[in-house]
C-alpha atoms as a PDB file:
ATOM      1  CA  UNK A   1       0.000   0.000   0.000  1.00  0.00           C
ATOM      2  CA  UNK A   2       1.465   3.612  -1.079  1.00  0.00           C
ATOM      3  CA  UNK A   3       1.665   5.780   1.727  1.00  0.00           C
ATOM      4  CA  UNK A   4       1.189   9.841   1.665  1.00  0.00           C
ATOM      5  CA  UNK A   5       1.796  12.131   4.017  1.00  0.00           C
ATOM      6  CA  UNK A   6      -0.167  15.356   3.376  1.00  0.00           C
ATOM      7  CA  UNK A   7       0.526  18.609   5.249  1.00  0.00           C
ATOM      8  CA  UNK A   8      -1.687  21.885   5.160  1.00  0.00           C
ATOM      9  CA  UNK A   9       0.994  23.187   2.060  1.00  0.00           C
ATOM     10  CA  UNK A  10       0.554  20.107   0.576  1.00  0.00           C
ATOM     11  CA  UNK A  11      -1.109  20.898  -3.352  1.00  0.00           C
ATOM     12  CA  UNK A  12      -4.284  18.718  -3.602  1.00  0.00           C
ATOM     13  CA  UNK A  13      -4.055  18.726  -7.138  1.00  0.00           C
ATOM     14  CA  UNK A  14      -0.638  16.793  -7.024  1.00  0.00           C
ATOM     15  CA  UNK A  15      -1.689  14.157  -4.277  1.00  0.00           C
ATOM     16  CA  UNK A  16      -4.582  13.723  -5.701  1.00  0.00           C
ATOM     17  CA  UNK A  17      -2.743  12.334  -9.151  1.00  0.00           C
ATOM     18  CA  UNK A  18      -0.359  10.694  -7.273  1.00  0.00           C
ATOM     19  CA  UNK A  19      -3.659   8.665  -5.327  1.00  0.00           C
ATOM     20  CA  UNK A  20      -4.414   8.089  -9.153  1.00  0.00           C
ATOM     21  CA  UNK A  21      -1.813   6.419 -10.248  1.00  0.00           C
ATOM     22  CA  UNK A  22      -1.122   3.894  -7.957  1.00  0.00           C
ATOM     23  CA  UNK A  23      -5.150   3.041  -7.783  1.00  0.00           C
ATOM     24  CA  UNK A  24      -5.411   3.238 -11.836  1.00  0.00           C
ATOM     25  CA  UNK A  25      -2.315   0.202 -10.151  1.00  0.00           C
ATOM     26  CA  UNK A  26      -4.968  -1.910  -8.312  1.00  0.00           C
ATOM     27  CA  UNK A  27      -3.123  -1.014  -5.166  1.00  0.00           C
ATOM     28  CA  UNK A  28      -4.945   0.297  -2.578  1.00  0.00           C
ATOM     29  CA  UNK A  29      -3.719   4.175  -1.354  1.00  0.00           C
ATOM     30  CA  UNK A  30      -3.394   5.705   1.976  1.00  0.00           C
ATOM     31  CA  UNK A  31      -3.423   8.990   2.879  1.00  0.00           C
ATOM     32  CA  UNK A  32      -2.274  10.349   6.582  1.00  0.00           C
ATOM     33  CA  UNK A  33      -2.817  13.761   7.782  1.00  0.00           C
ATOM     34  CA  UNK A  34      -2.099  16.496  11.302  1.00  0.00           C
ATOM     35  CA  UNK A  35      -4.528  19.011  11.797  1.00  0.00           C
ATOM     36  CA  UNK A  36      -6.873  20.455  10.122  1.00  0.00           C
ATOM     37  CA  UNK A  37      -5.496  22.318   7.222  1.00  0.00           C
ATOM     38  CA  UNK A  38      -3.722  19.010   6.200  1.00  0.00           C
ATOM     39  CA  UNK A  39      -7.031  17.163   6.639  1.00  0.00           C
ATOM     40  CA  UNK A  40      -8.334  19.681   4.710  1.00  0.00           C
ATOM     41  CA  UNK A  41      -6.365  19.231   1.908  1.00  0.00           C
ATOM     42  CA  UNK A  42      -6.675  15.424   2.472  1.00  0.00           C
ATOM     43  CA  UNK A  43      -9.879  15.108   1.003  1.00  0.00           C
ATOM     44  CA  UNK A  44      -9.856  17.506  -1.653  1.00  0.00           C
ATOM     45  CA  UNK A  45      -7.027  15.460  -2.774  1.00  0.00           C
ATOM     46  CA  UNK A  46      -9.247  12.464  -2.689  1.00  0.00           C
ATOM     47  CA  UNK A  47     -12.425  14.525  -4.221  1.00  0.00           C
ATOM     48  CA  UNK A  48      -9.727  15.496  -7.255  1.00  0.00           C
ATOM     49  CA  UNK A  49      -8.722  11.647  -7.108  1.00  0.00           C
ATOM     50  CA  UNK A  50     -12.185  10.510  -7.713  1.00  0.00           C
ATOM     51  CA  UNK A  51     -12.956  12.700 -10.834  1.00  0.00           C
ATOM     52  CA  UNK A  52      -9.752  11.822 -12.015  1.00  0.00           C
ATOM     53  CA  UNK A  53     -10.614   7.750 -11.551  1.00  0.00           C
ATOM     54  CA  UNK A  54     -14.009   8.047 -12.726  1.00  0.00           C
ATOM     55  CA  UNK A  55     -12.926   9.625 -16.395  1.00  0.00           C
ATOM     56  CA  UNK A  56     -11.518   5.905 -16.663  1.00  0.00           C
ATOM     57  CA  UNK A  57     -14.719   4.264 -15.164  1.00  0.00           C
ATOM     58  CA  UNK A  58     -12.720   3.124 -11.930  1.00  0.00           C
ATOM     59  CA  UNK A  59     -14.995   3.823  -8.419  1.00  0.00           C
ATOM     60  CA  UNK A  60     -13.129   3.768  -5.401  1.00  0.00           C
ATOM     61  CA  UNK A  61     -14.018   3.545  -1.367  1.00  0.00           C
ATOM     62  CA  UNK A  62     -12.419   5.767   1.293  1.00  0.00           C
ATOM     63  CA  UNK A  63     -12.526   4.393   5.080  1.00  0.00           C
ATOM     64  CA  UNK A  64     -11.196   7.160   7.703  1.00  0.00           C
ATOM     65  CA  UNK A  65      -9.518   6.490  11.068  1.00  0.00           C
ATOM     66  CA  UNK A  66      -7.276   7.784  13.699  1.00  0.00           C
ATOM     67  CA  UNK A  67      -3.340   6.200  14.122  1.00  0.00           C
ATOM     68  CA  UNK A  68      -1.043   7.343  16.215  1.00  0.00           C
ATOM     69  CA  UNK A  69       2.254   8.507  14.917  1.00  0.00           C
ATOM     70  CA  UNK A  70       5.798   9.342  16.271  1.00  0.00           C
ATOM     71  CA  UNK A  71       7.220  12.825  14.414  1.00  0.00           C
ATOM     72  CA  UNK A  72       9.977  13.680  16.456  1.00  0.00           C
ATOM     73  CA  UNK A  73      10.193  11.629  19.041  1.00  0.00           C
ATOM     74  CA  UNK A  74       6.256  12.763  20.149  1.00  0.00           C
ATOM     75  CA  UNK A  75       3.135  10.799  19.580  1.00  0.00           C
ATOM     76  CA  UNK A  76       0.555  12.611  17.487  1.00  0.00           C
ATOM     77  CA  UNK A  77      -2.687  11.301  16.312  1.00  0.00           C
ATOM     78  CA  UNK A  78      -3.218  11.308  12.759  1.00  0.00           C
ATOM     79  CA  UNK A  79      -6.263  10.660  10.582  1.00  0.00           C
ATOM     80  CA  UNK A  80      -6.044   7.778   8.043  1.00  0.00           C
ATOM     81  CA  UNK A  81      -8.147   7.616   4.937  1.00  0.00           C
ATOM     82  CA  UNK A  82      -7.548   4.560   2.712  1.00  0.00           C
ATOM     83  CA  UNK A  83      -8.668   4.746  -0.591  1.00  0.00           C
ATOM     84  CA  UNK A  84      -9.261   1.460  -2.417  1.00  0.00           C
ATOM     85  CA  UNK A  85     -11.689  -0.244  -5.436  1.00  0.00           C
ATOM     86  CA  UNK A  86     -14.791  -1.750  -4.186  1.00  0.00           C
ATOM     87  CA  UNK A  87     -14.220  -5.297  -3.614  1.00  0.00           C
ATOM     88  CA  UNK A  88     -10.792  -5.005  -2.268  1.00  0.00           C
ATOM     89  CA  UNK A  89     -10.007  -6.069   1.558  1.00  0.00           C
ATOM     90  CA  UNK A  90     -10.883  -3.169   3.863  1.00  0.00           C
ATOM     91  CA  UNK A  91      -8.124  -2.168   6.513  1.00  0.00           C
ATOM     92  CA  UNK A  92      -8.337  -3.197  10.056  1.00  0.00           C
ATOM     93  CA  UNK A  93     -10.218  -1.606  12.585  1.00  0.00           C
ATOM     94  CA  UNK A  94      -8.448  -0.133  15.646  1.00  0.00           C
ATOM     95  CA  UNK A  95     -11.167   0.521  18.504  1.00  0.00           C
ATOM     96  CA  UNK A  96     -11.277   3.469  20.087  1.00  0.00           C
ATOM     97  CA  UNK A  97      -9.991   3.329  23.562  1.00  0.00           C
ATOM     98  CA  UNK A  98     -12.741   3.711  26.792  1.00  0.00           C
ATOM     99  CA  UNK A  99     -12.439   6.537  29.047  1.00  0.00           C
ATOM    100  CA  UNK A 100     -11.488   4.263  31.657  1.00  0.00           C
ATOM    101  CA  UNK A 101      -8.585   2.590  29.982  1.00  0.00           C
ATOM    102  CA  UNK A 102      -6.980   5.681  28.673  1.00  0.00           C
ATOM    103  CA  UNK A 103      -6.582   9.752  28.625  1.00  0.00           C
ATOM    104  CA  UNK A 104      -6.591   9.648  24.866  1.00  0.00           C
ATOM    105  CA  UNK A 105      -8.147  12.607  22.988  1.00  0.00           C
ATOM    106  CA  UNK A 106     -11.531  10.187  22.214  1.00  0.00           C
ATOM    107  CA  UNK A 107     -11.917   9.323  25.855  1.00  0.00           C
ATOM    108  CA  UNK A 108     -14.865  11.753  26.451  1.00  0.00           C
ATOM    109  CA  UNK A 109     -16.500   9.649  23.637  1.00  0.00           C
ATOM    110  CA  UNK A 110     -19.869   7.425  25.261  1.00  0.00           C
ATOM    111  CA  UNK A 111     -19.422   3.430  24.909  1.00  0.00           C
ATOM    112  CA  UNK A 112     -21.986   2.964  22.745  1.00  0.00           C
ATOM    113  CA  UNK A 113     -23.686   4.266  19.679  1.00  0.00           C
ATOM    114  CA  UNK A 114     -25.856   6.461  19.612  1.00  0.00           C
ATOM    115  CA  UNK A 115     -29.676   5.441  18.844  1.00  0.00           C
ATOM    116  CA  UNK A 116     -30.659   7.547  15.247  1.00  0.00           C
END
């Protein structure tokens, strides 16, 4: 899987031909981001990605999450957004911690789902 690591100066318009290429591949993408001007640009790289893809008639699936990363010796939590074609295996799921078990920045999140 082809790792990129977008920051808030990142240009969406060159990550998001770089997520073309390797999914035009049949490898599945992944796209990391800090705060929210790299998130930002994250997923208009990902938007671009998509118009790009679909020109060709190829559909593809994003799945966010939250990893924890080590940039200079300090743990930061990042968001994750694979991109892959339907059909190929989805990435692991890392459950959130409880409040009890940790301080982490979704502890104040409730155990369960909420009812819609």
């Amino acid at each position: 899987m082809e790792v990129f690591k977008v920051s808030a100066r990142s240009r969406s318009t060159s990550v998001a031909g770089a997520i073309a290429g390797v999914i035009r591949e049949g490898t599945p993408a992944e796209v990391q981001a800090i705060g929210a001007g790299a998130v930002n640009q994250a997923v208009k790289a990902i938007a671009i990605a998509r118009g790009f893809l679909a020109r060709d008639g190829i559909e593809v699936v994003c799945v966010p999450t939250f990893v924890e990363v080590e940039i200079e010796g300090h743990e930061r939590t990042a968001v994750k957004i694979t991109i892959l074609r339907p059909g190929q295996p989805l990435p692991p799921v890392t459950p959130l911690p409880r409040s009890s078990d940790s301080a982490e920045p979704h502890a104040d999140l409730p155990d369960e789902e909420p009812q819609v």
